[in-house]
N, C-alpha and C. Protein backbone atom coordinates (compact mmCIF):
# COMPACT_ATOMS: atom_id res chain seq x y z
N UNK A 1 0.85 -1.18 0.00
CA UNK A 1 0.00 0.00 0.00
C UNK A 1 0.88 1.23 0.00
N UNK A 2 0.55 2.25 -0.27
CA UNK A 2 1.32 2.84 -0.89
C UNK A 2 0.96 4.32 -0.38
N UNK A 3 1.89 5.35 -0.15
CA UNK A 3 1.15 6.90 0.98
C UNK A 3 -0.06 7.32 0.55
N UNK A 4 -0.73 8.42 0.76
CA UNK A 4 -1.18 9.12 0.12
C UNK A 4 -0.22 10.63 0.23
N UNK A 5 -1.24 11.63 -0.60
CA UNK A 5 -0.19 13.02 -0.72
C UNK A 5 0.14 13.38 0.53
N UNK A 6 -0.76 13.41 1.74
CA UNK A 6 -0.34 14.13 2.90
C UNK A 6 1.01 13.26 3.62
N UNK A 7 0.71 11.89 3.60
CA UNK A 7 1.72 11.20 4.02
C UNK A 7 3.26 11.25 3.19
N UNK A 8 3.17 11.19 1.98
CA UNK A 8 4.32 11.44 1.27
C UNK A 8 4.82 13.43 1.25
N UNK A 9 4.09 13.78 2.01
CA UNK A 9 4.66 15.46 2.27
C UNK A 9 5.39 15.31 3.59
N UNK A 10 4.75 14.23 4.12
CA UNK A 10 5.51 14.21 6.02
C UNK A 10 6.24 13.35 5.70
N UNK A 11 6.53 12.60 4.77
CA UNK A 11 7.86 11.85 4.92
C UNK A 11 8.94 13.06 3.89
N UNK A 12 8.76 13.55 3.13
CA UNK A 12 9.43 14.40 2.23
C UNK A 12 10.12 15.45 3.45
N UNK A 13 9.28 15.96 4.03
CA UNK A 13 9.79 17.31 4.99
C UNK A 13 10.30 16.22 6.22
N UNK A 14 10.47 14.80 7.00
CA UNK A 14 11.04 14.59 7.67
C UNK A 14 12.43 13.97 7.35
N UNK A 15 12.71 14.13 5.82
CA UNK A 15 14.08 13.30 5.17
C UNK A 15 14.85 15.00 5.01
N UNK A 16 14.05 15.87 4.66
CA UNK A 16 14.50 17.22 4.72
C UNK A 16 15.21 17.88 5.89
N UNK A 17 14.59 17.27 7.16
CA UNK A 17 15.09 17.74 8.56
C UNK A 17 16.12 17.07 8.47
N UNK A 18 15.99 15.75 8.51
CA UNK A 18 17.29 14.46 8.87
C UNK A 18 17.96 15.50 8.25
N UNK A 19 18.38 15.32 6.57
CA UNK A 19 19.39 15.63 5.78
C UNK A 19 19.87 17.12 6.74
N UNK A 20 19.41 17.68 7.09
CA UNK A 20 19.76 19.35 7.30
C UNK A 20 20.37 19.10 8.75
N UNK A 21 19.75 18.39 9.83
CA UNK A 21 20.71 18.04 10.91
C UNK A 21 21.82 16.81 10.99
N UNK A 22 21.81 15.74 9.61
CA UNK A 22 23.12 15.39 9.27
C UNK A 22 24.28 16.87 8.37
N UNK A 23 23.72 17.45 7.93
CA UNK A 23 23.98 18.42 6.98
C UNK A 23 25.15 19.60 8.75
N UNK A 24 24.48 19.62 9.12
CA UNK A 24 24.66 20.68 10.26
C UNK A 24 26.17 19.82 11.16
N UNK A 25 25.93 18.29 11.16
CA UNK A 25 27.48 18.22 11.82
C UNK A 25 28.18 17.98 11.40
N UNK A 26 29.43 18.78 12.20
CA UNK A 26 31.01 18.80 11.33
C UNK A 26 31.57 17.31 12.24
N UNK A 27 31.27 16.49 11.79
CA UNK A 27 31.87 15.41 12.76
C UNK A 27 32.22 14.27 11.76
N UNK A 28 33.06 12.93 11.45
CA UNK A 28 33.44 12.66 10.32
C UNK A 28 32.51 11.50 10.36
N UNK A 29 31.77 11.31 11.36
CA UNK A 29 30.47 10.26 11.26
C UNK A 29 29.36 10.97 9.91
N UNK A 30 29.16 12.07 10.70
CA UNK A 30 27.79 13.14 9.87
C UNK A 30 28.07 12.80 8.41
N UNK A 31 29.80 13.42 8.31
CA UNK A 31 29.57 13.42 6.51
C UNK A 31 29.95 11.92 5.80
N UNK A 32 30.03 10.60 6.66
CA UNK A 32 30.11 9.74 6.32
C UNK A 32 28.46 8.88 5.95
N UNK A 33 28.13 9.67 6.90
CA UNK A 33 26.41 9.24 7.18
C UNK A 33 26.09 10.00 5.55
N UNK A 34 25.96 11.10 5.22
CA UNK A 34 26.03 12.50 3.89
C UNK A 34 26.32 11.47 3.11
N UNK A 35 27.75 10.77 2.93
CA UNK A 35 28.16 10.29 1.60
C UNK A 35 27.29 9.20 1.27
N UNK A 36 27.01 8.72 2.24
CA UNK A 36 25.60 7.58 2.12
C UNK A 36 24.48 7.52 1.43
N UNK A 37 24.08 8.80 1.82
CA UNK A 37 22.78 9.14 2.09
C UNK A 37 22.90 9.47 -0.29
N UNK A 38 24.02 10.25 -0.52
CA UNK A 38 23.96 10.90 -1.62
C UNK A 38 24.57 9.44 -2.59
N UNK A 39 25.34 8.25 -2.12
CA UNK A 39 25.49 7.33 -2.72
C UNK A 39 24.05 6.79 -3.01
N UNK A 40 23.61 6.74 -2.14
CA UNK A 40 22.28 5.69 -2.71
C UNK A 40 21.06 6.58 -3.77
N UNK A 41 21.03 7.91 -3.19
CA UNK A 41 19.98 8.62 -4.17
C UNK A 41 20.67 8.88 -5.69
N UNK A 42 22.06 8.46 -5.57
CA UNK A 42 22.76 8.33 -7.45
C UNK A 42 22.47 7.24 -7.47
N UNK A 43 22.12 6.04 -6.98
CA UNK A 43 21.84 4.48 -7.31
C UNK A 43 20.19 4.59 -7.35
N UNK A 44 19.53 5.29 -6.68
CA UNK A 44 18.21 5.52 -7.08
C UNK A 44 17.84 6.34 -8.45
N UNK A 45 18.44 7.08 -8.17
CA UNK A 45 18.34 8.06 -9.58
C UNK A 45 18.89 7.35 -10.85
N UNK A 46 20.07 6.36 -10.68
CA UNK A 46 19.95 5.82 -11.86
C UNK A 46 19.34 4.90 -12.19
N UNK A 47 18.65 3.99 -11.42
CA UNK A 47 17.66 3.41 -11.85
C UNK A 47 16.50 3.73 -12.35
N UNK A 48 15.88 4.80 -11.25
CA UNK A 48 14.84 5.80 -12.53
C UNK A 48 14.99 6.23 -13.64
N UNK A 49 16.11 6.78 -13.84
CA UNK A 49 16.69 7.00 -15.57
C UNK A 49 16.41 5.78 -16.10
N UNK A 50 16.66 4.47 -15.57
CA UNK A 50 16.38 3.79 -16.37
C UNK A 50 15.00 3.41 -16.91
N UNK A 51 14.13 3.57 -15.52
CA UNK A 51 12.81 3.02 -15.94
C UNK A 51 12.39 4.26 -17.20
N UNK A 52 12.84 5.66 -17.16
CA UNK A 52 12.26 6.89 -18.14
C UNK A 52 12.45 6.57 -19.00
N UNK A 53 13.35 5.69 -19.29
CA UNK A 53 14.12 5.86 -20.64
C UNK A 53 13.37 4.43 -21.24
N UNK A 54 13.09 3.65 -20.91
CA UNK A 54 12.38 2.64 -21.17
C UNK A 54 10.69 2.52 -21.00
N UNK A 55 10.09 3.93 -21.20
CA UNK A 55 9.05 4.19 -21.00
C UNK A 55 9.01 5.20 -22.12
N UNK A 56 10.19 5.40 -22.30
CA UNK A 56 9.92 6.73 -23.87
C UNK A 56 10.36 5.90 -24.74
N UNK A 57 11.34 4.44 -24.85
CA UNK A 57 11.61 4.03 -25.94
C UNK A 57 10.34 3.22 -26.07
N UNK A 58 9.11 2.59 -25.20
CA UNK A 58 8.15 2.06 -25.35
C UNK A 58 7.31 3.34 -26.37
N UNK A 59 7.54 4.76 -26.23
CA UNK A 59 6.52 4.90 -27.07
C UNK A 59 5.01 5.34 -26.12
N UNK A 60 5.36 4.75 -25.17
CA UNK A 60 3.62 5.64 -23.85
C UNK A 60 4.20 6.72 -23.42
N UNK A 61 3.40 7.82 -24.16
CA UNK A 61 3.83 9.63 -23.58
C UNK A 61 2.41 9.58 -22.32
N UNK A 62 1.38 8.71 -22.59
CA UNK A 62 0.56 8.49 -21.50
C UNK A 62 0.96 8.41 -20.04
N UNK A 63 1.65 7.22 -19.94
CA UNK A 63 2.36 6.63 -19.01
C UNK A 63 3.25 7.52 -17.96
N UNK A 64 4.35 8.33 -19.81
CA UNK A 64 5.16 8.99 -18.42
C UNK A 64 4.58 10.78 -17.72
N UNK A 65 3.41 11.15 -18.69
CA UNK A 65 3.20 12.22 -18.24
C UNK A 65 2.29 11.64 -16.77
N UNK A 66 1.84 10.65 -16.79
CA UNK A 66 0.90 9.84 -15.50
C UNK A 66 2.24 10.12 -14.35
N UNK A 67 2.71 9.40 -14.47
CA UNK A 67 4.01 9.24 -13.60
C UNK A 67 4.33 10.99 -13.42
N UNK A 68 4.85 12.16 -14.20
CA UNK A 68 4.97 13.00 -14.00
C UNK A 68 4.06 13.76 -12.81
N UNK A 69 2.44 13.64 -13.07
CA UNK A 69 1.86 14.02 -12.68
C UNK A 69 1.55 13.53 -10.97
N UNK A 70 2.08 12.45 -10.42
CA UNK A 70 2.34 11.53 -9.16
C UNK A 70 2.94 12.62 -8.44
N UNK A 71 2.22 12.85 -7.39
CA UNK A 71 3.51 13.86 -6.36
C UNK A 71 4.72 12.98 -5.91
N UNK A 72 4.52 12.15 -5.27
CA UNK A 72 5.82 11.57 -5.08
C UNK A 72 7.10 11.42 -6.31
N UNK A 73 6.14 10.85 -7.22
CA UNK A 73 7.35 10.23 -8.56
C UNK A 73 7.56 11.61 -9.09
N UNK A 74 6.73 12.71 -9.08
CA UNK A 74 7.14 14.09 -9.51
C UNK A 74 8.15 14.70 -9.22
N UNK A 75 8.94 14.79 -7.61
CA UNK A 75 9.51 14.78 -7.01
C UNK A 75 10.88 14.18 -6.71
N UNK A 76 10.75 12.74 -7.50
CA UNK A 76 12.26 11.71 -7.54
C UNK A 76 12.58 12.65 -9.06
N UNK A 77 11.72 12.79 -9.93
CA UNK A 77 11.79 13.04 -10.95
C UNK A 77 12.73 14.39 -11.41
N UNK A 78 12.27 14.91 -10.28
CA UNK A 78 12.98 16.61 -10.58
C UNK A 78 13.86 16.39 -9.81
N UNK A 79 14.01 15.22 -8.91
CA UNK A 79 15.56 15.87 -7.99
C UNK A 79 16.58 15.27 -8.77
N UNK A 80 15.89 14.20 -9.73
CA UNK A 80 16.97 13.05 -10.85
C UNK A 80 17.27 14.38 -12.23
N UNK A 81 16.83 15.31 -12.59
CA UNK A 81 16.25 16.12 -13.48
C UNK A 81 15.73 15.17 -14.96
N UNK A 82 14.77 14.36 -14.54
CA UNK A 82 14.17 13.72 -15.46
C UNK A 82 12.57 13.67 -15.91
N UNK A 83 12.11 15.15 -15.15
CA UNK A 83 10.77 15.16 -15.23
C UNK A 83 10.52 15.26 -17.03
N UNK A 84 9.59 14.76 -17.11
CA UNK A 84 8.95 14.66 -17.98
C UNK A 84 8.15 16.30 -18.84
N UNK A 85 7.62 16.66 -18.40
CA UNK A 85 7.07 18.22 -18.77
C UNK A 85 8.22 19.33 -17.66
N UNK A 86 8.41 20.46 -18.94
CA UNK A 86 9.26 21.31 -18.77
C UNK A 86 8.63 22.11 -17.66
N UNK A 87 9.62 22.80 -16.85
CA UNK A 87 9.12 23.59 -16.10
C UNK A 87 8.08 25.13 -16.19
N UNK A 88 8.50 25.95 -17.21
CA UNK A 88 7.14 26.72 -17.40
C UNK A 88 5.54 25.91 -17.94
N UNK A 89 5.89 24.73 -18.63
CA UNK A 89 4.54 24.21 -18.64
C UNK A 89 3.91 23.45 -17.34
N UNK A 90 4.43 23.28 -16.38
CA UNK A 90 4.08 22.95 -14.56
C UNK A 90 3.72 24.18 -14.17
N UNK A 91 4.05 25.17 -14.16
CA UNK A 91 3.91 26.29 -13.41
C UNK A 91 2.16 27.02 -14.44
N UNK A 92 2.57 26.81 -15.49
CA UNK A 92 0.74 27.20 -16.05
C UNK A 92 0.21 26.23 -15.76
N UNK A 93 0.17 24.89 -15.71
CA UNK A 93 -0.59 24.34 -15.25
C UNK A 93 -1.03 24.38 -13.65
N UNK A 94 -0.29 24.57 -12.75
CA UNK A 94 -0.90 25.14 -11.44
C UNK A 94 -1.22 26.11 -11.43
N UNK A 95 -0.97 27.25 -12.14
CA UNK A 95 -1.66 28.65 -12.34
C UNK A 95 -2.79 28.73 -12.53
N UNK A 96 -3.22 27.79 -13.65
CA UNK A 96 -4.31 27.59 -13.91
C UNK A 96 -6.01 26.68 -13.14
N UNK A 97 -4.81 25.76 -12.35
CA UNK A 97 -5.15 25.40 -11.44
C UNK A 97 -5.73 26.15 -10.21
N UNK A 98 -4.90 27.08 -9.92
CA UNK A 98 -5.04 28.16 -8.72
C UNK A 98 -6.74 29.07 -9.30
N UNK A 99 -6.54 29.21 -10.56
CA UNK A 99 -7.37 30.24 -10.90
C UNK A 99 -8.74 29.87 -11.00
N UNK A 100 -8.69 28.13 -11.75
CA UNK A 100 -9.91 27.55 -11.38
C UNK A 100 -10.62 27.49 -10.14
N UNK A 101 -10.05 27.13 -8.86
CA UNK A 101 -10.57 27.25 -7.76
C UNK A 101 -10.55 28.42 -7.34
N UNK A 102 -9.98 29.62 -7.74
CA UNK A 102 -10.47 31.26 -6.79
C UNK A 102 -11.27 31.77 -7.92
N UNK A 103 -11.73 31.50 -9.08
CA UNK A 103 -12.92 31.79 -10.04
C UNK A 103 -12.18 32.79 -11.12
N UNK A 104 -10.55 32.48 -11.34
CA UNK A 104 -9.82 33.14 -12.25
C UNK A 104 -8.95 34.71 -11.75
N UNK A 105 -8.58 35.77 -12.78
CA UNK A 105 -7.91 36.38 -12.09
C UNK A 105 -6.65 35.75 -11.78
N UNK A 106 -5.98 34.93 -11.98
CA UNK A 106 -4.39 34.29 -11.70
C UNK A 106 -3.75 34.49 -13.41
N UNK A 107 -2.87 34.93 -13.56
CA UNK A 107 -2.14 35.44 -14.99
C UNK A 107 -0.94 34.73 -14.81
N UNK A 108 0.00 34.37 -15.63
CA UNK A 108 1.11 34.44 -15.63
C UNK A 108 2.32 35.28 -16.56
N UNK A 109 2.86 36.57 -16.16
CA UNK A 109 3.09 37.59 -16.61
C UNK A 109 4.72 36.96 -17.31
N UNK A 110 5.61 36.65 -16.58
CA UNK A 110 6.79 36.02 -17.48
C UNK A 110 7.37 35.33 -16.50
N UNK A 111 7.89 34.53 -17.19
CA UNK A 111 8.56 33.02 -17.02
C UNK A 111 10.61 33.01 -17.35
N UNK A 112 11.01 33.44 -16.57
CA UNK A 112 12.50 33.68 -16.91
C UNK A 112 13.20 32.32 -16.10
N UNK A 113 14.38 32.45 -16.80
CA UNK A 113 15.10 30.80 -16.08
C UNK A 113 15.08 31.11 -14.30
N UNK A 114 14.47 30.58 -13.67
CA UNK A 114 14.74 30.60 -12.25
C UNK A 114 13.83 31.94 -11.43
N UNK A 115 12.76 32.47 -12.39
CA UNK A 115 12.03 33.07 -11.40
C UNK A 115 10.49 33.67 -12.48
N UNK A 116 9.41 33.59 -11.75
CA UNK A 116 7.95 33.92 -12.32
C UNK A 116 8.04 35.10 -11.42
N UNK A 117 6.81 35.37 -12.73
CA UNK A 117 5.91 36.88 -12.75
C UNK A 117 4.53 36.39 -12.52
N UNK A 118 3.89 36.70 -11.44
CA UNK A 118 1.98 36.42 -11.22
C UNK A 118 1.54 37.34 -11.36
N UNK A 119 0.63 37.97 -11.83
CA UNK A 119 -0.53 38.82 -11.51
C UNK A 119 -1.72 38.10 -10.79
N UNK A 120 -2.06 38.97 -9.82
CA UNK A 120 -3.12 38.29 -9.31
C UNK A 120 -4.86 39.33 -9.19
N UNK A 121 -5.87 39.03 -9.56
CA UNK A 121 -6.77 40.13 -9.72
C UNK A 121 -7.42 40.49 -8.14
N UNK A 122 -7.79 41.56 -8.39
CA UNK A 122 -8.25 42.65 -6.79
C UNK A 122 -8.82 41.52 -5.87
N UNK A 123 -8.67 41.17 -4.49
CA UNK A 123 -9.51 40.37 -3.86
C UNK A 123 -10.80 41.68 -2.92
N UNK A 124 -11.38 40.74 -2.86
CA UNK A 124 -12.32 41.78 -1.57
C UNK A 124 -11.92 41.86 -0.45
N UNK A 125 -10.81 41.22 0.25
CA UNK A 125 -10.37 42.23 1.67
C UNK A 125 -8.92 41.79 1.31
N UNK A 126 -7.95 42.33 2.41
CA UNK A 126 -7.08 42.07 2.53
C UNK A 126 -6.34 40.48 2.77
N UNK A 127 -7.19 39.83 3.41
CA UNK A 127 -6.91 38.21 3.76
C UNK A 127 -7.14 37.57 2.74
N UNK A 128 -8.04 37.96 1.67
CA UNK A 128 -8.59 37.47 0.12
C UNK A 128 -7.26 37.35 0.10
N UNK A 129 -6.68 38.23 -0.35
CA UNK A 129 -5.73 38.62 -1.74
C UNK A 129 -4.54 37.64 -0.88
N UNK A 130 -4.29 38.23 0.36
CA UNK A 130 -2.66 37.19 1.13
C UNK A 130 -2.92 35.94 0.73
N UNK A 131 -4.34 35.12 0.64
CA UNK A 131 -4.46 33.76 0.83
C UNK A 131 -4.19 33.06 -0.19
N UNK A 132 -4.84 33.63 -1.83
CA UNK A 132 -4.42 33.91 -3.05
C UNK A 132 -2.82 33.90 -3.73
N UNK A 133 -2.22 35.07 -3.24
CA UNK A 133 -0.78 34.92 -2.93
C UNK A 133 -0.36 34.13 -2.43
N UNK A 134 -0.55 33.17 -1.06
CA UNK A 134 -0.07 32.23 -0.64
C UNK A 134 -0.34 31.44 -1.33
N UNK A 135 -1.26 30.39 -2.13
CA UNK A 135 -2.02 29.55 -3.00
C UNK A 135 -1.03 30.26 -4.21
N UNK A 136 -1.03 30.81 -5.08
CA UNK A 136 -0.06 31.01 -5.86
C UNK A 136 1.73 30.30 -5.72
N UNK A 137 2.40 30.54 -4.51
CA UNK A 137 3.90 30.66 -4.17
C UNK A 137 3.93 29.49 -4.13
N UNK A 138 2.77 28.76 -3.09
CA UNK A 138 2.66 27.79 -2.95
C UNK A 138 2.58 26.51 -4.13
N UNK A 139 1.46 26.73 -4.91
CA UNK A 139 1.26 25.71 -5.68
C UNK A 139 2.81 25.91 -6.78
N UNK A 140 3.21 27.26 -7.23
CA UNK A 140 4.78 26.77 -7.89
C UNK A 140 5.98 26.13 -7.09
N UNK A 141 5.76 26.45 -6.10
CA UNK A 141 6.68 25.68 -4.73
C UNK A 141 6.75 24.44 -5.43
N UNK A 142 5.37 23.96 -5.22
CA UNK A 142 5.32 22.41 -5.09
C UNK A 142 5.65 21.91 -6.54
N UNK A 143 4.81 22.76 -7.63
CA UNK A 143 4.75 21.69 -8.92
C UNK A 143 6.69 22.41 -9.75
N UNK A 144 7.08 23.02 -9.26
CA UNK A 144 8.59 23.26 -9.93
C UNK A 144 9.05 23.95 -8.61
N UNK A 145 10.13 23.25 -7.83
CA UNK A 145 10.78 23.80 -7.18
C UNK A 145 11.91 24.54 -7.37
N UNK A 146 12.38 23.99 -8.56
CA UNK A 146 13.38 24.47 -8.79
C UNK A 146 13.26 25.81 -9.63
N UNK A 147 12.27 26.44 -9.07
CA UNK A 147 11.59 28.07 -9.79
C UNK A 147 12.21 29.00 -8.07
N UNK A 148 13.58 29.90 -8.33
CA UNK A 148 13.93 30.18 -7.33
C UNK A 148 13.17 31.35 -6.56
N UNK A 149 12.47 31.92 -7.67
CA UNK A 149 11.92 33.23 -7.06
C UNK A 149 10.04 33.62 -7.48
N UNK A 150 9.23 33.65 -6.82
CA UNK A 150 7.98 34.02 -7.40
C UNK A 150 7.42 35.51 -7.12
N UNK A 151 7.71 36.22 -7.83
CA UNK A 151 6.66 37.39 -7.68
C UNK A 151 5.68 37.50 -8.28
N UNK A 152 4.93 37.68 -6.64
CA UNK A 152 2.89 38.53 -7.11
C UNK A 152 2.85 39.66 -7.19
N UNK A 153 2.06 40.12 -8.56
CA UNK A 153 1.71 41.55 -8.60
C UNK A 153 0.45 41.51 -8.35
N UNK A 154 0.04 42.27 -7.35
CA UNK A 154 -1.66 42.30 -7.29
C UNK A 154 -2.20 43.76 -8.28
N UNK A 155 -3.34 43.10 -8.86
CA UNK A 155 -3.52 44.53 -9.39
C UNK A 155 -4.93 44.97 -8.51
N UNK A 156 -4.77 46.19 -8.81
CA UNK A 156 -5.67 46.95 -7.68
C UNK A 156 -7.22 47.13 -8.76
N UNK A 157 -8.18 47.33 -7.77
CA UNK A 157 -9.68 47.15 -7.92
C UNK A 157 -9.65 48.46 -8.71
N UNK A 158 -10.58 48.90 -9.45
CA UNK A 158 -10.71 50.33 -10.11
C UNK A 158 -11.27 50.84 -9.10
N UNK A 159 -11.26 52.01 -8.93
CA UNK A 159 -12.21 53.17 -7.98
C UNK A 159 -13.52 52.74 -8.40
N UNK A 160 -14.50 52.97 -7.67
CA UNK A 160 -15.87 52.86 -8.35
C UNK A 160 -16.74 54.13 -8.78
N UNK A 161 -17.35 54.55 -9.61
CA UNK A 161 -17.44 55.65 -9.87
C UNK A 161 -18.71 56.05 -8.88
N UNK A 162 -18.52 57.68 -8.52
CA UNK A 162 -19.58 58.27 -7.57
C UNK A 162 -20.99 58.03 -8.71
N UNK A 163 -22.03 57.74 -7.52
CA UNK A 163 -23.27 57.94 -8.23
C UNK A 163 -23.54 59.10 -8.43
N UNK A 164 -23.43 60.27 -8.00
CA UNK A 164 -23.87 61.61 -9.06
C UNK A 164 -22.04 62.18 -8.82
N UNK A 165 -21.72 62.24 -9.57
CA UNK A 165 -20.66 63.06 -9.96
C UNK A 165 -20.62 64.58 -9.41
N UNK A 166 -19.48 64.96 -8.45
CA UNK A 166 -19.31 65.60 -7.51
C UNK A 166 -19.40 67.05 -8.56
N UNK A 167 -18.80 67.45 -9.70
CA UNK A 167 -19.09 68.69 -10.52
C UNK A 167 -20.45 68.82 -10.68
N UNK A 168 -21.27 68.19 -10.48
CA UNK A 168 -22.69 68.14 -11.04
C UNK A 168 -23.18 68.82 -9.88
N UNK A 169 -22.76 68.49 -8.59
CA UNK A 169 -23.07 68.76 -6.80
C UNK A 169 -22.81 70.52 -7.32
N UNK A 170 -21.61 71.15 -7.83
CA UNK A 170 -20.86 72.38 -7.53
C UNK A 170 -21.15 73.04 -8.86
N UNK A 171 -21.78 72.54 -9.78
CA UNK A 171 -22.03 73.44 -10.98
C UNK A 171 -22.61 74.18 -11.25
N UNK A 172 -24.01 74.45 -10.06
CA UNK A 172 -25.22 75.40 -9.83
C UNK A 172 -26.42 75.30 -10.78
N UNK A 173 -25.98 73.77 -11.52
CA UNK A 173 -27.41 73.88 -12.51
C UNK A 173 -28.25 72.69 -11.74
N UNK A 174 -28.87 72.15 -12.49
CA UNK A 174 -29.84 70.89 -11.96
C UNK A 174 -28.96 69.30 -11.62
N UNK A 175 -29.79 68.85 -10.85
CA UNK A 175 -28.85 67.36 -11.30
C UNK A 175 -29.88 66.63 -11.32
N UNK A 176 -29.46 65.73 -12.58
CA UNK A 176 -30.69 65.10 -13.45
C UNK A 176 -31.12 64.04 -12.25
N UNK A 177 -32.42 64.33 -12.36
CA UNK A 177 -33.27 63.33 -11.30
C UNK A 177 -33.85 64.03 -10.31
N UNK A 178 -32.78 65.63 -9.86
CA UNK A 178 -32.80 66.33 -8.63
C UNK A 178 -34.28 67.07 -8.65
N UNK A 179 -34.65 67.80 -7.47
CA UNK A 179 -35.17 68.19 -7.32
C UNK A 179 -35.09 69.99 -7.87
């Protein structure tokens, strides 16, 4: 049986801690423990190369965009750099994603090696728009990590226009409707 997403995020962020407090000692155990740890993910990684490569000489673009689309295998995938779909096409696709569930309003303004441009449209309060922004950073976080930088531009709501127009108040003639 096999995780689901939440479980394969708590094992992802608890191999992240390990690595960072093996990472943290200078002791000749730590980086012996390190050389380990990076021997076996090149013996993992080349075996996944192998299964990719024998999944594109089969000819199923089905298969490996399936596999792409797996959070976990998404993940071996980009740390092997063998994902399957390029990185600006991950990042519109969660964009798009994002925009479907907040009812649109999510843009993607430009796509440069190692950092996005969002626009994001006016929310109705302030917690709208942060949550939006967060849901944005977030979902490129996850589907291309290796996107080093994300900026949101929010664009702002138009003014709404006065119902009688304030020159009309100061012009000394009638105002249509007025008394």
């Amino acid at each position: 049986m096999s995780w689901d997403d939440e479980q394969t995020r708590e094992h992802v962020g608890r191999v992240e801690s390990l690595l960072s407090a093996l990472e943290a000692r200078q002791d000749a155990a730590g980086a012996q423990a390190l050389e380990a740890v990076r021997a076996l993910v090149a013996l993992y990684g080349d075996c996944l190369a192998r299964v990719v490569e024998r999944v594109e000489r089969s000819g199923d673009r089905a298969l490996l965009t399936e596999l792409g689309e797996d959070e976990l295998v998404s993940h071996l995938l980009l740390v092997h750099d063998l994902h399957p779909v390029d990185t600006e096409t991950r990042v519109r696709r969660v964009l798009a994603e994002v925009a479907r569930f907040a009812g649109g309003g999510v843009e993607l303004l430009s796509f440069t090696d190692g950092a996005v441009r969002v626009r994001i449209g006016p929310g109705g309060c302030g917690s709208t728009s942060a949550r939006l922004r967060a849901a944005v950073e977030d979902a490129v976080a996850q589907a291309a990590p290796e996107v080093g930088r994300v900026e949101v531009v929010e664009e702002q709501a138009p003014k709404a226009a006065a119902v009688i127009p304030v020159e009309a108040l100061f012009a000394g003639g009638s105002v249509p409707g007025g008394a």
